[in-house]
Protein backbone atom coordinates (compact mmCIF):
# COMPACT_ATOMS: atom_id res chain seq x y z
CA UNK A 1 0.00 0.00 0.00
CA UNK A 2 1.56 3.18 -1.14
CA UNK A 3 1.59 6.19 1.12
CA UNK A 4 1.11 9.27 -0.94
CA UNK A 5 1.14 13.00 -0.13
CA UNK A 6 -1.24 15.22 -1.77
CA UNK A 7 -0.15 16.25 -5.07
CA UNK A 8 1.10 19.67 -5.78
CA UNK A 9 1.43 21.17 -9.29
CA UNK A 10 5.48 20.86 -10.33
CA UNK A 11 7.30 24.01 -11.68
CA UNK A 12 6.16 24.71 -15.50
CA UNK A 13 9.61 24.01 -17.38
CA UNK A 14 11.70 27.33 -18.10
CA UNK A 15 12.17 27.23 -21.65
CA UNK A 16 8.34 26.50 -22.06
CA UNK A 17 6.86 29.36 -20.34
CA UNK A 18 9.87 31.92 -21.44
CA UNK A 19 11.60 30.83 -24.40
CA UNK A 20 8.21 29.71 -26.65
CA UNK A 21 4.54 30.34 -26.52
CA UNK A 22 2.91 27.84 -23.93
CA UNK A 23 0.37 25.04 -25.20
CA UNK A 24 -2.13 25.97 -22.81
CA UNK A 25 -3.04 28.85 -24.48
CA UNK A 26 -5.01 26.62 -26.33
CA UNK A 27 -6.68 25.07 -23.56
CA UNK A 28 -8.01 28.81 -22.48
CA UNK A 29 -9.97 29.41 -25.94
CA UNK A 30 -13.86 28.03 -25.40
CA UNK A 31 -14.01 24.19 -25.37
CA UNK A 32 -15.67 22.23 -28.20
CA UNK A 33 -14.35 21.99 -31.46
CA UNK A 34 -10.55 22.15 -32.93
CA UNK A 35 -8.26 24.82 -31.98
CA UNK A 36 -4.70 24.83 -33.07
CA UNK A 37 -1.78 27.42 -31.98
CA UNK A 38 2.05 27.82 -33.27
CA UNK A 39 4.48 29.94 -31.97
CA UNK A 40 7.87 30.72 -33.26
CA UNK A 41 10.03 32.44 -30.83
CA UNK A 42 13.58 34.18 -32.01
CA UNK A 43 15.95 34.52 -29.42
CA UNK A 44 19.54 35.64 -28.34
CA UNK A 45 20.98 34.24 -24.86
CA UNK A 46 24.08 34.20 -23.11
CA UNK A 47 24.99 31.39 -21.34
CA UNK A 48 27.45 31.19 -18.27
CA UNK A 49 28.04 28.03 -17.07
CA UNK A 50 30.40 27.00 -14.27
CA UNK A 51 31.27 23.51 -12.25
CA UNK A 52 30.42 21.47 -15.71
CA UNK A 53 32.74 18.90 -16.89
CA UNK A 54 32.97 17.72 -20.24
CA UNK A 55 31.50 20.50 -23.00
CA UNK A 56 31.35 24.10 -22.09
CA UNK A 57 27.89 25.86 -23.20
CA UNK A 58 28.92 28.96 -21.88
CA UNK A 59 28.78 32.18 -24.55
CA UNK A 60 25.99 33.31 -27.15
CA UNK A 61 23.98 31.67 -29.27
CA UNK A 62 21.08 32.18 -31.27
CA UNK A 63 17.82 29.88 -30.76
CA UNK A 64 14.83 29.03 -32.52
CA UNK A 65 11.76 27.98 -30.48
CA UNK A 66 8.87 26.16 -31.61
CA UNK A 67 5.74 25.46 -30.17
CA UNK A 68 2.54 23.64 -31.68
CA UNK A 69 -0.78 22.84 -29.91
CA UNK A 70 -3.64 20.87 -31.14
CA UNK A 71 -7.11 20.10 -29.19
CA UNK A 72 -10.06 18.49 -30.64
CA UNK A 73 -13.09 18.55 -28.27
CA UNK A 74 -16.67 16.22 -29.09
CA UNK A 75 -19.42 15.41 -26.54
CA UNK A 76 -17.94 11.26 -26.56
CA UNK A 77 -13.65 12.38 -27.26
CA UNK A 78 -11.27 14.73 -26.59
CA UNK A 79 -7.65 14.39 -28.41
CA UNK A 80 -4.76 16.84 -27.17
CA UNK A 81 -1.32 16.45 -28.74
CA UNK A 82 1.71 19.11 -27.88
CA UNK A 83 5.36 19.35 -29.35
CA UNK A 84 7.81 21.91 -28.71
CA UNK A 85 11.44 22.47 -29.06
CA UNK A 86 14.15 24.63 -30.56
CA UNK A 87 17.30 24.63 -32.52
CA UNK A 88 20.19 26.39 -30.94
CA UNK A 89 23.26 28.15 -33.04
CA UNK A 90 26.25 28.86 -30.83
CA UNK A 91 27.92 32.05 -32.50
CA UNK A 92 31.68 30.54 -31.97
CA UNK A 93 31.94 28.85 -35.50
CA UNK A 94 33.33 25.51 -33.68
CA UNK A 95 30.45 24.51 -32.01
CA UNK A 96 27.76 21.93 -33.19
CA UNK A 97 24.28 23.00 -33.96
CA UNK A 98 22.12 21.29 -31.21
CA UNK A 99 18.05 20.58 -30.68
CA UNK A 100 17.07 22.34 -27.46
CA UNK A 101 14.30 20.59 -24.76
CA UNK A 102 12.41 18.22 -26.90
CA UNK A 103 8.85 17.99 -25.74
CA UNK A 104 5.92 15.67 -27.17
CA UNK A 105 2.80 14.97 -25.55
CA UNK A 106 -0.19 13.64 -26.85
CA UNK A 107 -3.73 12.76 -24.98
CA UNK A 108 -6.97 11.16 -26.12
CA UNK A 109 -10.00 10.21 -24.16
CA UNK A 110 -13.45 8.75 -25.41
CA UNK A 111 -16.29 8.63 -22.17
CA UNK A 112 -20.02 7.78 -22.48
CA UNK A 113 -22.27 7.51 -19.17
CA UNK A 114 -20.80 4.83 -18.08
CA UNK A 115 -17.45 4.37 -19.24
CA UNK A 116 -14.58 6.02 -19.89
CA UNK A 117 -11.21 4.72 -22.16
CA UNK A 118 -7.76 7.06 -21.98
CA UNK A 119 -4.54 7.08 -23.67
CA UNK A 120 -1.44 9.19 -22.82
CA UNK A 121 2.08 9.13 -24.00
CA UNK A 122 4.74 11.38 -23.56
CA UNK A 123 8.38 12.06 -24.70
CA UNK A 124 11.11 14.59 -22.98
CA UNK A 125 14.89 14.66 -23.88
CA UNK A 126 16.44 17.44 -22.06
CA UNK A 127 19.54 18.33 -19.67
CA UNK A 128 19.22 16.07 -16.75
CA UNK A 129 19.87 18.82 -14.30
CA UNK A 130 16.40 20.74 -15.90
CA UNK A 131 14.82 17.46 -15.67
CA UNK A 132 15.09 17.10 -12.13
CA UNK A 133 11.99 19.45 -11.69
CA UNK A 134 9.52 17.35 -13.97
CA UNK A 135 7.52 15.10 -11.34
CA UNK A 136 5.19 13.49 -13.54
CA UNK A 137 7.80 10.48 -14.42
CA UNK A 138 6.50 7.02 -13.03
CA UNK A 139 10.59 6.99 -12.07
CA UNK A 140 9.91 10.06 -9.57
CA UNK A 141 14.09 9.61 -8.23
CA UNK A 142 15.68 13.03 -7.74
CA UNK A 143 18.36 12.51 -10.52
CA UNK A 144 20.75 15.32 -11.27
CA UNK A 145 23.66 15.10 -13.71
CA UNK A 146 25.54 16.60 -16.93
CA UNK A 147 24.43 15.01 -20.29
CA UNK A 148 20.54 14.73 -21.28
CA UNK A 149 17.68 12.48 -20.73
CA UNK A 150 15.70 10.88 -22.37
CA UNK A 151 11.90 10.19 -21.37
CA UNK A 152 8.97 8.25 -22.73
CA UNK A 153 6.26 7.14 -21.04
CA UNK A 154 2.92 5.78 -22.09
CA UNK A 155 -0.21 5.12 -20.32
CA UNK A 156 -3.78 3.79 -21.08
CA UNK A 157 -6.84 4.07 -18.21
CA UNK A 158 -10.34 2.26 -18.11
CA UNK A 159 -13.01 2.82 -15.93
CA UNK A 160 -16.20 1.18 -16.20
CA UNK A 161 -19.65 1.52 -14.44
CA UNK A 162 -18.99 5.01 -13.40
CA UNK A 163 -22.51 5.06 -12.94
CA UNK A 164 -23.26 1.58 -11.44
CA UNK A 165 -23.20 0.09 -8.07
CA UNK A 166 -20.06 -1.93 -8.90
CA UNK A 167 -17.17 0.20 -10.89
CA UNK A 168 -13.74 -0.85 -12.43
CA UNK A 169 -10.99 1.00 -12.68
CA UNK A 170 -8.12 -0.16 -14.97
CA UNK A 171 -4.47 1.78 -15.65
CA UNK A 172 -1.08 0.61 -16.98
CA UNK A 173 2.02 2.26 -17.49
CA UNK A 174 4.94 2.00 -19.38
CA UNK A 175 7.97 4.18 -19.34
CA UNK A 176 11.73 4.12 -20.57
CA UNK A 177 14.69 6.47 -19.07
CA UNK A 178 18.00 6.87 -21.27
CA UNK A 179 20.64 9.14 -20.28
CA UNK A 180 23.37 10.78 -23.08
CA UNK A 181 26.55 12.49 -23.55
CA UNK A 182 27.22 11.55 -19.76
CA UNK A 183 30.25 10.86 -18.11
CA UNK A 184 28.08 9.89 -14.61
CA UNK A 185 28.56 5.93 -14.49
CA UNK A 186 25.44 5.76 -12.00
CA UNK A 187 23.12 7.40 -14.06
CA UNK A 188 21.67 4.10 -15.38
CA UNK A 189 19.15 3.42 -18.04
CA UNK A 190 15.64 2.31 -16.58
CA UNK A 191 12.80 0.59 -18.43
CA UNK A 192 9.42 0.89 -15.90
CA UNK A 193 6.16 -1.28 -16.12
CA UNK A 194 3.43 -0.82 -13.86
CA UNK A 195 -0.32 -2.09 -13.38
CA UNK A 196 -2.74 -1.19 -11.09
CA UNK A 197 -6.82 -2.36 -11.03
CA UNK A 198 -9.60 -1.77 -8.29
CA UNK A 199 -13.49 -3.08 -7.96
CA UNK A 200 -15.62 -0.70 -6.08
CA UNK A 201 -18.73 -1.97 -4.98
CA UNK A 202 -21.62 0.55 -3.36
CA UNK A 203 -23.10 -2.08 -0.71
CA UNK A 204 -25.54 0.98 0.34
CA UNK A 205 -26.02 4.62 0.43
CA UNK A 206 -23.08 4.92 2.97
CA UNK A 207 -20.75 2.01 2.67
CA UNK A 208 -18.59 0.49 -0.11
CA UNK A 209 -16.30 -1.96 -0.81
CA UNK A 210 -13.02 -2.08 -2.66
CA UNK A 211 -11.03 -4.87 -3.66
CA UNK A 212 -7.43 -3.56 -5.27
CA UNK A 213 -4.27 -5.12 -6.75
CA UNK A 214 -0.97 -3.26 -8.39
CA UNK A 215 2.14 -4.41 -9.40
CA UNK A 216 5.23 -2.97 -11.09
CA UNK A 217 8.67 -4.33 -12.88
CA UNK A 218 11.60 -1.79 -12.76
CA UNK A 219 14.94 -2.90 -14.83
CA UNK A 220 17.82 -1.53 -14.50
CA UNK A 221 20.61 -1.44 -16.76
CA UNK A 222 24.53 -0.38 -16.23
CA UNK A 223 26.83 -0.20 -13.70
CA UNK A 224 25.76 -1.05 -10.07
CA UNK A 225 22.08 -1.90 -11.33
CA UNK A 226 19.12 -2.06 -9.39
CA UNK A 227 15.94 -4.14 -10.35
CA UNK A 228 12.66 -4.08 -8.25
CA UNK A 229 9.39 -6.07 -8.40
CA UNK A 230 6.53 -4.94 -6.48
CA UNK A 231 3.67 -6.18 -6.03
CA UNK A 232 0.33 -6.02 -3.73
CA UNK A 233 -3.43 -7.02 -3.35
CA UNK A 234 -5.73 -5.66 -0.66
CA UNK A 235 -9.29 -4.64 -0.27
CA UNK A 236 -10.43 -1.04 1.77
CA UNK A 237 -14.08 -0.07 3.02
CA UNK A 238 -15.31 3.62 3.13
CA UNK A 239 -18.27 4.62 5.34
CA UNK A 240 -20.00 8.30 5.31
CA UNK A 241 -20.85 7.75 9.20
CA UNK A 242 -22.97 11.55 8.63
CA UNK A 243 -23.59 13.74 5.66
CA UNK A 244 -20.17 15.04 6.20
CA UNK A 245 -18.33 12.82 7.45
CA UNK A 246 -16.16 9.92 6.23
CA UNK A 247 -14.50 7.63 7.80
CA UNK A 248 -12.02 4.41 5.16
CA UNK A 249 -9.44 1.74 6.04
CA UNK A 250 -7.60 -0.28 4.20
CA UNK A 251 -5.16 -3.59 4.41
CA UNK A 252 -3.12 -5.00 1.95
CA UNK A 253 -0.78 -7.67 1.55
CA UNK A 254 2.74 -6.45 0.07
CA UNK A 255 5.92 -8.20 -1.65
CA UNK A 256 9.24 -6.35 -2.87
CA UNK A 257 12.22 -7.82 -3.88
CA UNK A 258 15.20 -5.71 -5.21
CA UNK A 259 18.49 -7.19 -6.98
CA UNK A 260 21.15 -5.53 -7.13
CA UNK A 261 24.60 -5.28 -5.40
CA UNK A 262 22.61 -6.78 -2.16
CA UNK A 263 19.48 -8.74 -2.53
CA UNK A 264 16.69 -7.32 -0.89
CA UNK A 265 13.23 -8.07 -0.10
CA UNK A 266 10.42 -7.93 1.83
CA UNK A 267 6.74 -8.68 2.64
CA UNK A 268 4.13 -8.11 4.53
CA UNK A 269 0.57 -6.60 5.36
CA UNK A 270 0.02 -2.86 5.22
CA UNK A 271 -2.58 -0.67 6.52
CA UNK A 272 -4.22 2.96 6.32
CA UNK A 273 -7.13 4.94 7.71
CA UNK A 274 -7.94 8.15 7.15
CA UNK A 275 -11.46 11.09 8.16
CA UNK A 276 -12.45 13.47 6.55
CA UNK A 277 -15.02 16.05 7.15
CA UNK A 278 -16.48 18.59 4.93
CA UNK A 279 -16.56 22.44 6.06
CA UNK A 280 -18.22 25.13 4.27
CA UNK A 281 -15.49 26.41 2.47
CA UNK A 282 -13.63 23.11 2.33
CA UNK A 283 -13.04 19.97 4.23
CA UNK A 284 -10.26 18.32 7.21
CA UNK A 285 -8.69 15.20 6.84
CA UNK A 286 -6.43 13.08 8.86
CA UNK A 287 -4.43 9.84 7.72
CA UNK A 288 -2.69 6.98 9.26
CA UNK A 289 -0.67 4.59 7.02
CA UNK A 290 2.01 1.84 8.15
CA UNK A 291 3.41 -0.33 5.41
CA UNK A 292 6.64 -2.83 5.05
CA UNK A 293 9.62 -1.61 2.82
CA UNK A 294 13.01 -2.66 1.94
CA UNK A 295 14.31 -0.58 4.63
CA UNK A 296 12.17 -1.22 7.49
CA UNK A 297 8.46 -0.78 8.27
CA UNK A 298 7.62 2.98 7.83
CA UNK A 299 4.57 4.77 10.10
CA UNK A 300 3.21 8.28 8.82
CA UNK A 301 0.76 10.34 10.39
CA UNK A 302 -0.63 13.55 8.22
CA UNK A 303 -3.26 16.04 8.87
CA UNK A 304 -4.44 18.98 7.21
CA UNK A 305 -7.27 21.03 5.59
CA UNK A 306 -8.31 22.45 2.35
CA UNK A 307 -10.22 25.08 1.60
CA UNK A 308 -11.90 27.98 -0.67
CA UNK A 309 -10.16 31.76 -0.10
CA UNK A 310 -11.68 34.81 -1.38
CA UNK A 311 -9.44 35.34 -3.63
CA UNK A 312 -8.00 31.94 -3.92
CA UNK A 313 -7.61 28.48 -2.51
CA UNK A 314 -5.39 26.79 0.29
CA UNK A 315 -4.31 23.43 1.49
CA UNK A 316 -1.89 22.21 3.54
CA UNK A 317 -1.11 19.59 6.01
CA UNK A 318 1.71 18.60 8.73
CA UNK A 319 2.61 15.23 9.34
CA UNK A 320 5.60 13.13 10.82
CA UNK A 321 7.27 9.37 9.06
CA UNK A 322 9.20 7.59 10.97
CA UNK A 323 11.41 4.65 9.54
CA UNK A 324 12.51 1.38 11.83
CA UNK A 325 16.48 2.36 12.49
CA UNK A 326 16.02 6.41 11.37
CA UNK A 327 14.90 9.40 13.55
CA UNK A 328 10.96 10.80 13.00
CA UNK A 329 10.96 13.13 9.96
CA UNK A 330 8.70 16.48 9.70
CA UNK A 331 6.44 16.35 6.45
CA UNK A 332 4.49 19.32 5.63
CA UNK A 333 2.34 20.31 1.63
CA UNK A 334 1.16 23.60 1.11
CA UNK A 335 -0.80 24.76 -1.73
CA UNK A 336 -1.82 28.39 -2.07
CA UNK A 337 -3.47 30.32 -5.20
CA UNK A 338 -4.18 33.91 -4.68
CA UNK A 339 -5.24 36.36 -6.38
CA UNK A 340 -3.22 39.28 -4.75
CA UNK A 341 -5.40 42.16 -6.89
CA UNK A 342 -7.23 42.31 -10.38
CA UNK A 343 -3.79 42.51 -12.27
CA UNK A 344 -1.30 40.01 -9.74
CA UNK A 345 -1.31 36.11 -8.82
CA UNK A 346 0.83 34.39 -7.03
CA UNK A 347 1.25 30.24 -6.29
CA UNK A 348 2.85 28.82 -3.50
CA UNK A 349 3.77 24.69 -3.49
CA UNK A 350 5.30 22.42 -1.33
CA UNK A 351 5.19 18.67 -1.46
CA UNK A 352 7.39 16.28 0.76
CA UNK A 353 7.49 12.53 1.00
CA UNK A 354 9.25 9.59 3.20
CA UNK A 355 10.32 6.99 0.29
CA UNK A 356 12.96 4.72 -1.23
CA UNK A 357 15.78 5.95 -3.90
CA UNK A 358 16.93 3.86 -6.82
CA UNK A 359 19.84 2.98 -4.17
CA UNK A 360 17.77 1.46 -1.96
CA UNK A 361 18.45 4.01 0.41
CA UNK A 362 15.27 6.05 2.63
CA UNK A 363 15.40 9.42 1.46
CA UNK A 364 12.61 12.55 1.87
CA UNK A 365 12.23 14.19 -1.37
CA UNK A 366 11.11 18.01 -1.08
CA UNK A 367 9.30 19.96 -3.92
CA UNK A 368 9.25 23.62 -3.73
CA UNK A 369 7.30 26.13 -6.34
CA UNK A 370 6.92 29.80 -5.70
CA UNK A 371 5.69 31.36 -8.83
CA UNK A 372 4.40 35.47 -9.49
CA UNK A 373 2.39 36.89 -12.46
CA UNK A 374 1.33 40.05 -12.67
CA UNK A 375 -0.04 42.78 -15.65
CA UNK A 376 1.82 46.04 -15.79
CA UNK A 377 -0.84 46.97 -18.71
CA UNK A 378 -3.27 45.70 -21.08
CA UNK A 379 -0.04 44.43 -22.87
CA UNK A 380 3.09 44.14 -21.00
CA UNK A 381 3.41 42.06 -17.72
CA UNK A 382 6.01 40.26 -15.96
CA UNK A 383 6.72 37.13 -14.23
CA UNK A 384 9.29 35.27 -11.54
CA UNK A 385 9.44 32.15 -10.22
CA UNK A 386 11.67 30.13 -7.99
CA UNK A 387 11.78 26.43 -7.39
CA UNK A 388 13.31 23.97 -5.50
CA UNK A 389 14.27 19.91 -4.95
CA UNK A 390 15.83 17.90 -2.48
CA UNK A 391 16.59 14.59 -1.59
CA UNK A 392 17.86 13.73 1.78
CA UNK A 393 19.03 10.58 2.41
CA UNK A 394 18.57 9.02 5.89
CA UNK A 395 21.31 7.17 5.95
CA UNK A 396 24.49 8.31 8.66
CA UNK A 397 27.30 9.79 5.44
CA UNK A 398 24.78 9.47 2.72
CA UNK A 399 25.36 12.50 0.18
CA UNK A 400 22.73 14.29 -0.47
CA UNK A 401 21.52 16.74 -3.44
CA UNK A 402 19.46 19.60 -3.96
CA UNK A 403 18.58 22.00 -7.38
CA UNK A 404 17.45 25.44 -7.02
CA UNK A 405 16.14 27.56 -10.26
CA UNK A 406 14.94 31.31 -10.38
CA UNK A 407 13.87 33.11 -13.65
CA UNK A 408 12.38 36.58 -14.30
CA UNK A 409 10.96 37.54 -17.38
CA UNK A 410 9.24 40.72 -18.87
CA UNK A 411 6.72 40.44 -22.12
CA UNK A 412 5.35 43.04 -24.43
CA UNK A 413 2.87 42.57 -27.03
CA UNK A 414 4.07 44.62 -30.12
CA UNK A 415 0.57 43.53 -32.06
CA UNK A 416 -1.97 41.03 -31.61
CA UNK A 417 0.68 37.75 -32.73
CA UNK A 418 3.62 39.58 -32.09
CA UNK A 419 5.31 39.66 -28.93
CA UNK A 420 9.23 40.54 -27.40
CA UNK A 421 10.17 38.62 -24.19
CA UNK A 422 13.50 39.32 -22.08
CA UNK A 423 14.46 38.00 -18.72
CA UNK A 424 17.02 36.04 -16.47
CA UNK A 425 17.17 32.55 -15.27
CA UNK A 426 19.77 30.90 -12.93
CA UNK A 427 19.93 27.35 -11.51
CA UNK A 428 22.22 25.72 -8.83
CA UNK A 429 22.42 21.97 -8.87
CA UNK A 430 24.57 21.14 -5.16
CA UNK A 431 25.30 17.23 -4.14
CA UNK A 432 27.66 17.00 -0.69
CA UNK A 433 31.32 16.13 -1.58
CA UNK A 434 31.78 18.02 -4.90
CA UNK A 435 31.22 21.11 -6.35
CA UNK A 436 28.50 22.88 -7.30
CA UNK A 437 27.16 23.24 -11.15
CA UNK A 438 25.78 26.14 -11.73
CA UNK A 439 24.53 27.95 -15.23
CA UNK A 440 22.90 31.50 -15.50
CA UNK A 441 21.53 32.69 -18.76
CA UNK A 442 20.78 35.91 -20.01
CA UNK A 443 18.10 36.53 -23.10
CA UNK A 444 15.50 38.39 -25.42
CA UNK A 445 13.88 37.39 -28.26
CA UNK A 446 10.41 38.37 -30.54
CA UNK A 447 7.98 36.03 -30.92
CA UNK A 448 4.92 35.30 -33.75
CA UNK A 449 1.59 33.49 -33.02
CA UNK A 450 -0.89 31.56 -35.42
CA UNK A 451 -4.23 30.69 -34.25
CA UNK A 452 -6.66 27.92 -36.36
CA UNK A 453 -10.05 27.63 -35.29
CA UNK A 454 -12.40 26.79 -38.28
């Protein structure tokens, strides 16, 4: 049984939101129908890089951004699909004309009242250090390095009888991780399977029944390699003791093995409970999990609230996980949207959560977001942002590794599809017993839209 935190939104890649025009403006035109958007963004930047082995980026270069979105929207299907990237040309003659953060998604979904089929795949090649601050990858490790990464995942969903007293639910996953042009022996390629189904049956008004299984095949390739099978069956109950309360439990039965330099595995049953209670502008919840791992059995306690602002929304909760053979560790999530005035927004997010590295070692991964927009007139604005991961690793000696980013940037629109954008970004990537990488970047460019919507 998996104990999860809350989910918090992760940081919205740098060259995405800066460098080319951002897919989601297509998702903000009226739904229904096909809507397509390119942008072409022409830039100068100048790189300063420092703590890098291998190639030196550092200097000017020119770069070419593109950016397509496509959304189709029906009563029964909805198809998304998203590609952007650039081409960079360093102005020192020597230097090799490179792509620049490869990004392909693509979505489709087809629902009637009772059913619902999805489909999802989704490619990213990209520096490893930048890479670091995507948490959407089934292989959620905190892995820095120099050289790039490559990403693909793919996922397909069922759920049937959304309507009936007795509801399936039905997801599998598969994902690949390749790293490139690095020199970092332990950044190992990973190939990822993973399954997960659950039966939901509504005895009554108040109580129902689940019945759940999941399991999931990581492979490891390269030196010091690290494979893991998991898997688990269990069943839960949730009753709605009042008309706003809730009160579920569940127990599982859980097997892990992981093969490696040392063999290690494990099994054994797992439980959670959790309450939650609506409010008027929200709800309270409290949750109690326990379940076996490879290092030890691990307890976590979490409770928090969410709820509706004026001018926003905010949840948060505080919790403690405490590992056989490893001291109690704080866990807190905070999500905050507010709308500071008619023409400023700001986003707070914090995630934090008591796992297992590819190593094998317990770690707490930490997920920071601070992010500011605001309008300086009908057609200029600007926007900062500053984010933040961490692993620390429990272990007495263990190194461990953070990455901090910040970026400012200032747009103007010139015209309706034209547009200049300038701004700043910096990013820190520190891991105890060497020294720090660090790369700073300094850049404006002009960019051109094209809208479609027949």
């Amino acid at each position: 049984m998996n104990s999860t935190m809350r989910a918090a939104l992760g940081p919205v890649p740098f060259a995405v939101v800066f460098l080319v025009g951002s897919t989601a403006q297509v998702a903000a035109q009226d739904e229904g129908g096909l809507n397509a958007q390119f942008d072409i963004t022409q830039s100068i930047e100048s790189i300063e890089e420092r703590g890098f082995t291998g190639i030196d980026s550092s200097g000017a270069r020119a770069l070419t951004a593109l950016d397509f979105g496509l959304r189709s929207v029906t009563r029964s299907q909805r198809l998304d699909f998203g590609f952007s990237s650039g081409i960079a040309v360093p102005f020192e003659g020597d230097r090799d004309v490179t792509a620049d953060s490869i990004r392909s998604t693509l979505g489709y979904s087809r629902n009637s009242r009772n059913a619902e089929l999805s489909f999802g795949a989704l490619f990213r090649r990209d520096d490893v250090d930048d890479l670091v601050f995507d948490d959407t990858f089934e292989d959620d490790d905190v892995i820095t390095g120099v050289g790039q990464r490559e990403v693909l995942t793919v996922n397909s969903g069922l759920v049937v009888g959304r309507e009936a007293r007795i509801t399936g639910t039905f997801n599998h996953t598969y994902e690949t991780s390749d790293f490139f042009d690095t020199l970092d022996p332990e950044l190992n390629d990973t190939e990822t399977q993973a399954a997960d189904g659950r039966l939901s049956f509504q005895l009554t008004r108040t109580l129902t029944l689940d019945v759940f299984g999941v399991w999931s095949d990581v492979d490891e390739s390269g030196f010091g390699a690290t494979d893991r099978i998991t898997t688990e069956i269990g069943t839960g109950v949730s009753y709605r003791i009042d008309p706003i309360t809730i009160l579920a439990g569940e127990v599982s039965f859980r097997t892990e093995e992981s093969s490696g330099a040392t063999i290690l595995d494990t099994e054994g049953w797992n439980y959670a409970l959790s309450a939650t209670r609506e409010r008027p502008n929200g709800e309270v919840f409290a949750t109690y999990t326990q379940e076996d791992a490879l290092t030890g059995t691990r307890r976590q306690f979490i409770a928090g609230q969410d709820m509706d602002l004026q001018r926003g929304s905010l949840g948060y909760s505080l919790g403690v996980s405490e590992t056989d053979g490893f001291d109690p560790q704080l866990l807190a999530s905070l999500t905050l949207d507010y709308d500071m005035d008619r023409n400023g927004t700001a986003r707070i997010t914090l995630s934090q959560e008591g796992t297992i590295n590819g190593d094998d070692e317990e770690v707490v991964n930490s997920r920071l977001g601070m992010s500011y927009l605001r309008a300086l007139s009908p057609i200029s604005g600007i926007s900062a942002s500053f984010d933040l991961v961490d692993e620390n690793v429990l272990a007495t000696g263990a190194a461990d590794q953070r990455t901090y980013r910040f970026d400012v940037s200032y747009e103007y629109e010139l015209t309706r599809d034209w547009g200049l954008t300038s701004g700043y970004a910096y990013s820190v990537v520190q891991l105890d017993g060497t020294d720090d990488r660090s790369r700073s970047t300094v850049f404006v460019g002009l960019q051109r839209s094209f809208n479609y919507r027949p």
